[in-house]
Protein backbone atom coordinates (compact mmCIF):
# COMPACT_ATOMS: atom_id res chain seq x y z
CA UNK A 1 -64.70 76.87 -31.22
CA UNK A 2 -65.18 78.28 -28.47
CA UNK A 3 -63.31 77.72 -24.77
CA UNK A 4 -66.60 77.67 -22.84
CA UNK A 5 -67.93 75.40 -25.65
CA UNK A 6 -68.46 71.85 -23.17
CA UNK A 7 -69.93 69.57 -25.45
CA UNK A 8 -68.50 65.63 -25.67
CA UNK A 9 -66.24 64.27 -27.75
CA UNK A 10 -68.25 61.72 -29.97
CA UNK A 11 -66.33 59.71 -32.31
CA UNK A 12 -67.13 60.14 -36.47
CA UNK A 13 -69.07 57.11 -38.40
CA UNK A 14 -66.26 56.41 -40.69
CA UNK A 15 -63.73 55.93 -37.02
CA UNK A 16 -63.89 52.14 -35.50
CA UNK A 17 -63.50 52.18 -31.75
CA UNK A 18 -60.55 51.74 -29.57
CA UNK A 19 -59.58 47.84 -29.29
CA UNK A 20 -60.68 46.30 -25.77
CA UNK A 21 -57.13 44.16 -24.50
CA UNK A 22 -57.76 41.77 -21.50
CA UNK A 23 -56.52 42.69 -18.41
CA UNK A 24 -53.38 41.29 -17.43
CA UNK A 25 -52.68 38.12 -15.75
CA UNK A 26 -50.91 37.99 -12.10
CA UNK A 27 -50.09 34.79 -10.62
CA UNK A 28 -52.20 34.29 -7.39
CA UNK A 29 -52.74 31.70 -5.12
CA UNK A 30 -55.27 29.86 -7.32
CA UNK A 31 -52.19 29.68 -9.86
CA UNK A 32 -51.51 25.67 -8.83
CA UNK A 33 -49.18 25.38 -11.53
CA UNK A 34 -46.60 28.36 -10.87
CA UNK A 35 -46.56 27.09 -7.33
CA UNK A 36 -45.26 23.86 -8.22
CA UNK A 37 -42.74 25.10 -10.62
CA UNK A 38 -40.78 27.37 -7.57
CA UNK A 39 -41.10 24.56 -5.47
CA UNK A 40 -39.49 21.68 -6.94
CA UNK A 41 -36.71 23.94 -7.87
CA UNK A 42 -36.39 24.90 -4.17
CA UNK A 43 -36.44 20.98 -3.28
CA UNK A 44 -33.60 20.65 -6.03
CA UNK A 45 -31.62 23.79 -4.82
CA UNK A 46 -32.07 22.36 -1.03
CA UNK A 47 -31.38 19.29 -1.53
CA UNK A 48 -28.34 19.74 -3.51
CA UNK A 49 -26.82 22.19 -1.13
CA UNK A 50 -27.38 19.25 2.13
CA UNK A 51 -25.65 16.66 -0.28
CA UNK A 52 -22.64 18.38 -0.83
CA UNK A 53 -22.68 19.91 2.74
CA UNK A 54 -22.78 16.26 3.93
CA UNK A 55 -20.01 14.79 1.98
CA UNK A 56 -17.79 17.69 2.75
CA UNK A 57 -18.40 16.79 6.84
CA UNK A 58 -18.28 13.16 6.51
CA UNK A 59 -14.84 13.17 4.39
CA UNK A 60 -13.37 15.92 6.97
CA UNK A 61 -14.31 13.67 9.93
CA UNK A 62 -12.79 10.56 7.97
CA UNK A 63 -9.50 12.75 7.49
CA UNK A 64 -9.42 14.11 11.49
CA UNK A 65 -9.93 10.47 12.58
CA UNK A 66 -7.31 8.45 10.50
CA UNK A 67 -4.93 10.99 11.14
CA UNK A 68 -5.46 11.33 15.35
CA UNK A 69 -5.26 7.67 15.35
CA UNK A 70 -1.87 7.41 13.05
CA UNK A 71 -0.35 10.20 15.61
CA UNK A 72 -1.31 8.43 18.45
CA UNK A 73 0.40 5.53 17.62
CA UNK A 74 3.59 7.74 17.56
CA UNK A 75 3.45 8.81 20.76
CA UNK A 76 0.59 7.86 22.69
CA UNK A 77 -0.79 9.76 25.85
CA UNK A 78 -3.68 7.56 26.71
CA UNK A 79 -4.73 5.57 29.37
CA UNK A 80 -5.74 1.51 27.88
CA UNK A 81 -9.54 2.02 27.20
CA UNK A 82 -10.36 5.65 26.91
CA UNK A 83 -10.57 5.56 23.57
CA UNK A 84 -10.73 3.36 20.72
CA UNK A 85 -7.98 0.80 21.30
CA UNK A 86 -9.18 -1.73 19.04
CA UNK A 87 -8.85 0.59 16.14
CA UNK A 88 -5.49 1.82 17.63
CA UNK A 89 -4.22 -2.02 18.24
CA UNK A 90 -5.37 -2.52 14.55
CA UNK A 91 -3.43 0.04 13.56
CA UNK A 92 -0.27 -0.98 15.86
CA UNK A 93 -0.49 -4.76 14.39
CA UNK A 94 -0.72 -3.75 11.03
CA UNK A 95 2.63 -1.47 11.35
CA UNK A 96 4.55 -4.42 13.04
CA UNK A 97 3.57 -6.60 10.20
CA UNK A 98 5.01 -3.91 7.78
CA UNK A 99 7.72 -2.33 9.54
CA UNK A 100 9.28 -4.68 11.73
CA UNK A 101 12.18 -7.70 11.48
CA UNK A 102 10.64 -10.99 11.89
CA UNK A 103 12.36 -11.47 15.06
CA UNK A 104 11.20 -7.47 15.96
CA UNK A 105 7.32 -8.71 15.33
CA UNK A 106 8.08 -12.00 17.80
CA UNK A 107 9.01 -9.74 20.25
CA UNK A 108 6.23 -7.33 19.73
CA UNK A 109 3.29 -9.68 19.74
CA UNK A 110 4.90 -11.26 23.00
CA UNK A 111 4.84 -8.44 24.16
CA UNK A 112 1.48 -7.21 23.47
CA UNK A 113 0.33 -10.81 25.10
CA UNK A 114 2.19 -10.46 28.00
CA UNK A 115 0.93 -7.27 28.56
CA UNK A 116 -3.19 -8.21 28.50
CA UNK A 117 -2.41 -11.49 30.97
CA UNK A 118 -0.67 -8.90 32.86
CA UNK A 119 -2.95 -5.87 34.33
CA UNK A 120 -0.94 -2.94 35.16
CA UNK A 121 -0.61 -2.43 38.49
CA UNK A 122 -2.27 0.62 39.92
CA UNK A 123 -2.44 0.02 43.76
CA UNK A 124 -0.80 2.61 46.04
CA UNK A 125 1.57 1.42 48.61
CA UNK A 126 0.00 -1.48 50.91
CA UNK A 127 0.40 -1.03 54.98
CA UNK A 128 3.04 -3.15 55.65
CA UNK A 129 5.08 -1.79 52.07
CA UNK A 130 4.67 1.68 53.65
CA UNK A 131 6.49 1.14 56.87
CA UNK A 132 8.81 -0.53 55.00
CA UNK A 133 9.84 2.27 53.34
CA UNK A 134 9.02 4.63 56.33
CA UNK A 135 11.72 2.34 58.85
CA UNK A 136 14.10 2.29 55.63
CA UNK A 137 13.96 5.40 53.54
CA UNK A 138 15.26 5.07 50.29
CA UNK A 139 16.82 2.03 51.35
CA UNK A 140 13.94 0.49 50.78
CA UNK A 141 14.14 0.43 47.08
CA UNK A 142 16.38 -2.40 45.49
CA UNK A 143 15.98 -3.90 42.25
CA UNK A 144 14.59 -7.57 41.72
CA UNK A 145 14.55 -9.57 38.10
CA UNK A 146 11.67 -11.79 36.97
CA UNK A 147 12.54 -15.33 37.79
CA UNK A 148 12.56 -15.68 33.79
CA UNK A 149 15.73 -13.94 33.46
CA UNK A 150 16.79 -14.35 36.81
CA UNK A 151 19.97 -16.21 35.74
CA UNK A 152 21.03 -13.26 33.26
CA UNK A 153 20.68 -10.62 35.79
CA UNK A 154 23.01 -10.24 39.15
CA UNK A 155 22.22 -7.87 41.73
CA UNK A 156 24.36 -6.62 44.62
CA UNK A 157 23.62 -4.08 46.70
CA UNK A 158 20.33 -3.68 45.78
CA UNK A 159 21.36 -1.11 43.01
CA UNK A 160 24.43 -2.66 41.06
CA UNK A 161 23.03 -4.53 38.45
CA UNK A 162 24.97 -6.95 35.93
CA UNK A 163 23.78 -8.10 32.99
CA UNK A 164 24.79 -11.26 31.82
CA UNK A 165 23.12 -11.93 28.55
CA UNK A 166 24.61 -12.00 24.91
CA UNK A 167 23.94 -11.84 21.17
CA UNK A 168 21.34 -9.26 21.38
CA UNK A 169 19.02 -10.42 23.56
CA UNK A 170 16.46 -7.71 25.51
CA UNK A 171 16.53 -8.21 28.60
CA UNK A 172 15.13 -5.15 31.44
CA UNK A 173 14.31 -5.19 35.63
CA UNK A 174 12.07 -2.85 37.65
CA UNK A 175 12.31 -2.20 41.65
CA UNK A 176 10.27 -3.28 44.22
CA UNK A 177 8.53 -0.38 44.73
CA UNK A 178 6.92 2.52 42.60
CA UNK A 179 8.49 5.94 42.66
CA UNK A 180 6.40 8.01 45.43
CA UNK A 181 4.01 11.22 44.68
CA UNK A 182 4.34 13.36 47.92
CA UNK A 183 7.80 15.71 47.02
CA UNK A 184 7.44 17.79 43.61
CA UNK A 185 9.95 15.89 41.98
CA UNK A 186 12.22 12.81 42.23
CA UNK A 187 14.95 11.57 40.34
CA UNK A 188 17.40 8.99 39.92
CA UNK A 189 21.02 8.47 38.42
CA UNK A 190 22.54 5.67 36.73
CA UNK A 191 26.13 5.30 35.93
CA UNK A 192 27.40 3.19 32.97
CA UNK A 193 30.29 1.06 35.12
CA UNK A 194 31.35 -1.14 32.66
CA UNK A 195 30.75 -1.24 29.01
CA UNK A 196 32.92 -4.08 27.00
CA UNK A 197 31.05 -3.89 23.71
CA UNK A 198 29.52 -0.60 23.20
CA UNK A 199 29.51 -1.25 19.29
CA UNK A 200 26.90 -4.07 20.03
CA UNK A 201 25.25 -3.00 23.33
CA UNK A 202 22.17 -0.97 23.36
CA UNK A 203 21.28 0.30 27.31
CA UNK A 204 17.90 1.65 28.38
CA UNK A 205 17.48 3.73 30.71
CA UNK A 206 13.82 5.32 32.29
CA UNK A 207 10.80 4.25 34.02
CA UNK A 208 8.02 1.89 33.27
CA UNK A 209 4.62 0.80 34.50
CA UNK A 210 4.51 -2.74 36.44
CA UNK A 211 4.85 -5.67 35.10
CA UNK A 212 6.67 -4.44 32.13
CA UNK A 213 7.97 -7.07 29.75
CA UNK A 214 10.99 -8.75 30.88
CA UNK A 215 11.91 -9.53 27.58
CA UNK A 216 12.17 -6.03 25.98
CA UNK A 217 13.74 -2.88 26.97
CA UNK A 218 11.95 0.18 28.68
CA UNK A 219 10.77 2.62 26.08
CA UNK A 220 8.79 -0.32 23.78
CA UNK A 221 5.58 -0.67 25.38
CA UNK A 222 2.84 1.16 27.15
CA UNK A 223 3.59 2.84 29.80
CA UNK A 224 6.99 3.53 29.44
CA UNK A 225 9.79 5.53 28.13
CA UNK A 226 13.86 5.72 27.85
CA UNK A 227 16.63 7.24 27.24
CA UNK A 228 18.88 4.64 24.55
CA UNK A 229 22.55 4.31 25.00
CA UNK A 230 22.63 4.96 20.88
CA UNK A 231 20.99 8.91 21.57
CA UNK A 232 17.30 7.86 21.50
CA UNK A 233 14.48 8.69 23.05
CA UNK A 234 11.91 6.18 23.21
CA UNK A 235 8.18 6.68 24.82
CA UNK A 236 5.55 4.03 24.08
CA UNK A 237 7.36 2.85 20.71
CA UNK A 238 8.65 -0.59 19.44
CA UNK A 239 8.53 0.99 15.65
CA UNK A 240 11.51 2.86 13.52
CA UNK A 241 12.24 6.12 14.95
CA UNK A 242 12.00 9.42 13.09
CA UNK A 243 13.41 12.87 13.91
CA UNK A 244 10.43 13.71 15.04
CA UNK A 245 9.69 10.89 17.26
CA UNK A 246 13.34 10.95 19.20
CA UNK A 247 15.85 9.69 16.48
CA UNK A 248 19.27 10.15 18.19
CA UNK A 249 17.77 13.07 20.08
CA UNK A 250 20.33 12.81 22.76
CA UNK A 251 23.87 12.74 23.39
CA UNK A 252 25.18 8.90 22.77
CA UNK A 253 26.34 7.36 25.93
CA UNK A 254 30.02 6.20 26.97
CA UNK A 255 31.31 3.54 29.76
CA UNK A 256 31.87 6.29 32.75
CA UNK A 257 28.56 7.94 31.92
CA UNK A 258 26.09 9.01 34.36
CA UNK A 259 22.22 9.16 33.05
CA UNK A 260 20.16 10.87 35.36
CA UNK A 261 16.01 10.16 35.09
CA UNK A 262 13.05 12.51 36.88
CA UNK A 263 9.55 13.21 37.24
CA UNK A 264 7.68 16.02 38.53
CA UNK A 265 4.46 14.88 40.37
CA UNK A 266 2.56 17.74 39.27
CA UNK A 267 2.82 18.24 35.66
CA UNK A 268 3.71 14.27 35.27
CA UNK A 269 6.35 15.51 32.99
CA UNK A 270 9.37 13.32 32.53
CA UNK A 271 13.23 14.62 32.00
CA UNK A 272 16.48 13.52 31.68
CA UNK A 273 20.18 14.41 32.42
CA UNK A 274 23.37 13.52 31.16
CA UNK A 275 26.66 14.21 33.17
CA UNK A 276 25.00 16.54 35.15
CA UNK A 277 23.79 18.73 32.92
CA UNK A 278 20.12 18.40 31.14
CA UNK A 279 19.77 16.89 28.32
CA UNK A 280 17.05 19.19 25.73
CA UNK A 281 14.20 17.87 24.37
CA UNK A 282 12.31 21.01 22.62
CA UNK A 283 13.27 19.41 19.09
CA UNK A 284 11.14 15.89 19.76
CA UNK A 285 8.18 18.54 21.25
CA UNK A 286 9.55 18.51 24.84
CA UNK A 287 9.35 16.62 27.87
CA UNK A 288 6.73 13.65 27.86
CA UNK A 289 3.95 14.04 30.47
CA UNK A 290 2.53 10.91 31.48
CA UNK A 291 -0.94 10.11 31.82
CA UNK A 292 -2.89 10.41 34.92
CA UNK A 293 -2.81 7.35 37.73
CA UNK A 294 -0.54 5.72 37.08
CA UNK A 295 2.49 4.06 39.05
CA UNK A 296 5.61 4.69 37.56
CA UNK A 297 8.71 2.06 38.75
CA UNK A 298 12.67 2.90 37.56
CA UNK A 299 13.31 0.41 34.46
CA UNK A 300 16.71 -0.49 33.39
CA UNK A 301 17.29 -3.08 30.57
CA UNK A 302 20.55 -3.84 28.23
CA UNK A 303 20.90 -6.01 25.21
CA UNK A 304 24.55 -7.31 26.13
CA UNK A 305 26.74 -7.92 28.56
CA UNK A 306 27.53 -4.65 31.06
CA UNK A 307 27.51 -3.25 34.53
CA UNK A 308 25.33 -0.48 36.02
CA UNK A 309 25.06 1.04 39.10
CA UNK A 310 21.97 3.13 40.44
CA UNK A 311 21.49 5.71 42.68
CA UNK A 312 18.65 6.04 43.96
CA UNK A 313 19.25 8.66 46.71
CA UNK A 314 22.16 6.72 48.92
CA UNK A 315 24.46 8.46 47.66
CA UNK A 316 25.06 12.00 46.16
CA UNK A 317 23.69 13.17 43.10
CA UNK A 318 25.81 14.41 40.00
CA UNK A 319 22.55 16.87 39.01
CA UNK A 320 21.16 17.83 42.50
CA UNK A 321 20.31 16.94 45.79
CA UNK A 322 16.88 17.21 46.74
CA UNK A 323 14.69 14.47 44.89
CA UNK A 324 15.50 11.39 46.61
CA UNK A 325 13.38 8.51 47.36
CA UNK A 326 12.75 8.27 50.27
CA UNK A 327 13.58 10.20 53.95
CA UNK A 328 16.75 8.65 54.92
């Protein structure tokens, strides 16, 4: 053979031609079948993945709620109606029914009455209460019982007070007058003059929205909070103290004690002093601030028999000097 030789290849008689294969197959768009396969298994995949993606949300929400509403009730911050108080009176009810003495859950559900026939008072100084205390100064400030317990409490001076009750029984007074908003800060002192039965004696000393329950001490009920002749610190809370909530936070108090009581207008923040000195509250998460609005009025209450005297600003202070009541 030669190279220049060009003839074509032609197969022999005895060879049998090359098979003949179909051409291959490619899914297309005609392919109705292959299309439904990939997307119910997309359907599946989605719809599994929004399932679980739901019930992870909704249990994380059902978590972040119980527990707000559980740490509220410890120490609440909110004004009545901002958020959900029936779920948070709920919540308060059930842990008086569980928690509480029998005689602890008469008190707290007369309480709770009390305070919804009673709207707290939020008015600023009238026209005539204002020159009252612009003639007067801080003499203008005296403290008045309810006429329900008027015959258990004796006042003299306008600041001594005398308790006359026994066997346990709560029994608290406010002044006349709210504590003013124009200075930075303003304080009061209260000095434990006579203490017979400090065994059996619980004292409570702080401030209070008006009315305030008659019937229980300062420190039980919204808005108020104390400072507890036993070394507790009490803020919104008729339940069983815990460390973290102020159990025996403070120093406990003697006969010849002086408790001093302020607040600072700006950050609403409330503190307390003892002797003097200030009493610490970083352990129980520091100083309570107080909501917005609201008129605050001194609250003293005692359980027993005792004598305190208050001082307002007429006299000198055992902390400091400058946060009287009023100008004169």
């Amino acid at each position: 053979m030669r190279l220049s030789d060009s003839r074509p290849l032609t197969l022999l008689d005895d060879q049998a031609p090359f098979p003949k294969y179909p051409p291959p197959r490619y899914p297309d768009d005609s392919d109705g079948d292959y299309d439904g396969n990939i997307s119910l298994i997309l359907v599946m995949f989605l719809g599994m993945f929004i399932g679980f993606a739901l019930i992870i949300i909704v249990s994380t929400l059902i978590f972040l709620v119980q527990k707000f509403i559980r740490k509220r009730i410890m120490l609440s911050n909110d004004i009545a109606g901002s958020l959900d108080d029936a779920a948070l009176e709920a919540e308060e009810d059930r842990r008086a029914l569980d928690e509480l003495a029998p005689n602890e859950q008469e008190l707290y559900f007369q309480s709770k009455e009390f305070l919804k026939l009673n709207p707290i008072n939020s008015q600023e100084l009238s026209l005539s209460q204002a020159l009252i205390v612009q003639e007067k100064g801080v003499n203008a400030w005296e403290f008045k019982p309810n006429f329900e317990n008027a015959d258990l409490i004796n006042v003299a001076n306008k600041t001594e007070i005398e308790f006359l009750g026994s066997d346990g029984q709560e029994l608290s007074l406010q002044t006349n007058f709210p504590i003013p908003k124009q200075n930075e800060v303003y304080y009061f002192e209260t000095k434990l003059y006579q203490l017979p039965s400090p065994e059996t004696t619980q004292i409570s000393i702080g401030i209070a929205t008006s009315p305030y329950p008659y019937f229980r001490l300062p420190g039980r009920h919204r808005f108020s909070i104390s400072y507890d002749s036993d070394g507790c610190r009490r803020y919104n809370n008729p339940f069983p103290l815990t460390n973290e909530t102020g159990l025996y936070s403070f120093p406990k108090l003697e006969q010849g004690d002086v408790i001093g009581c302020g607040i600072r207008t700006g950050s609403r923040t409330v503190f307390f002093t003892r002797n003097g000195k200030k009493v610490s509250e970083s352990k129980i998460g520091g100083h309570i601030r107080l909501p917005k609005g609201l008129q605050m009025f001194p609250t003293i209450g005692a359980t027993n028999k005792c004598q305190i005297h208050v001082n307002l600003g007429q006299l000198g202070y055992v902390f400091i000097e400058e946060f009287r009541f009023g100008s004169k």
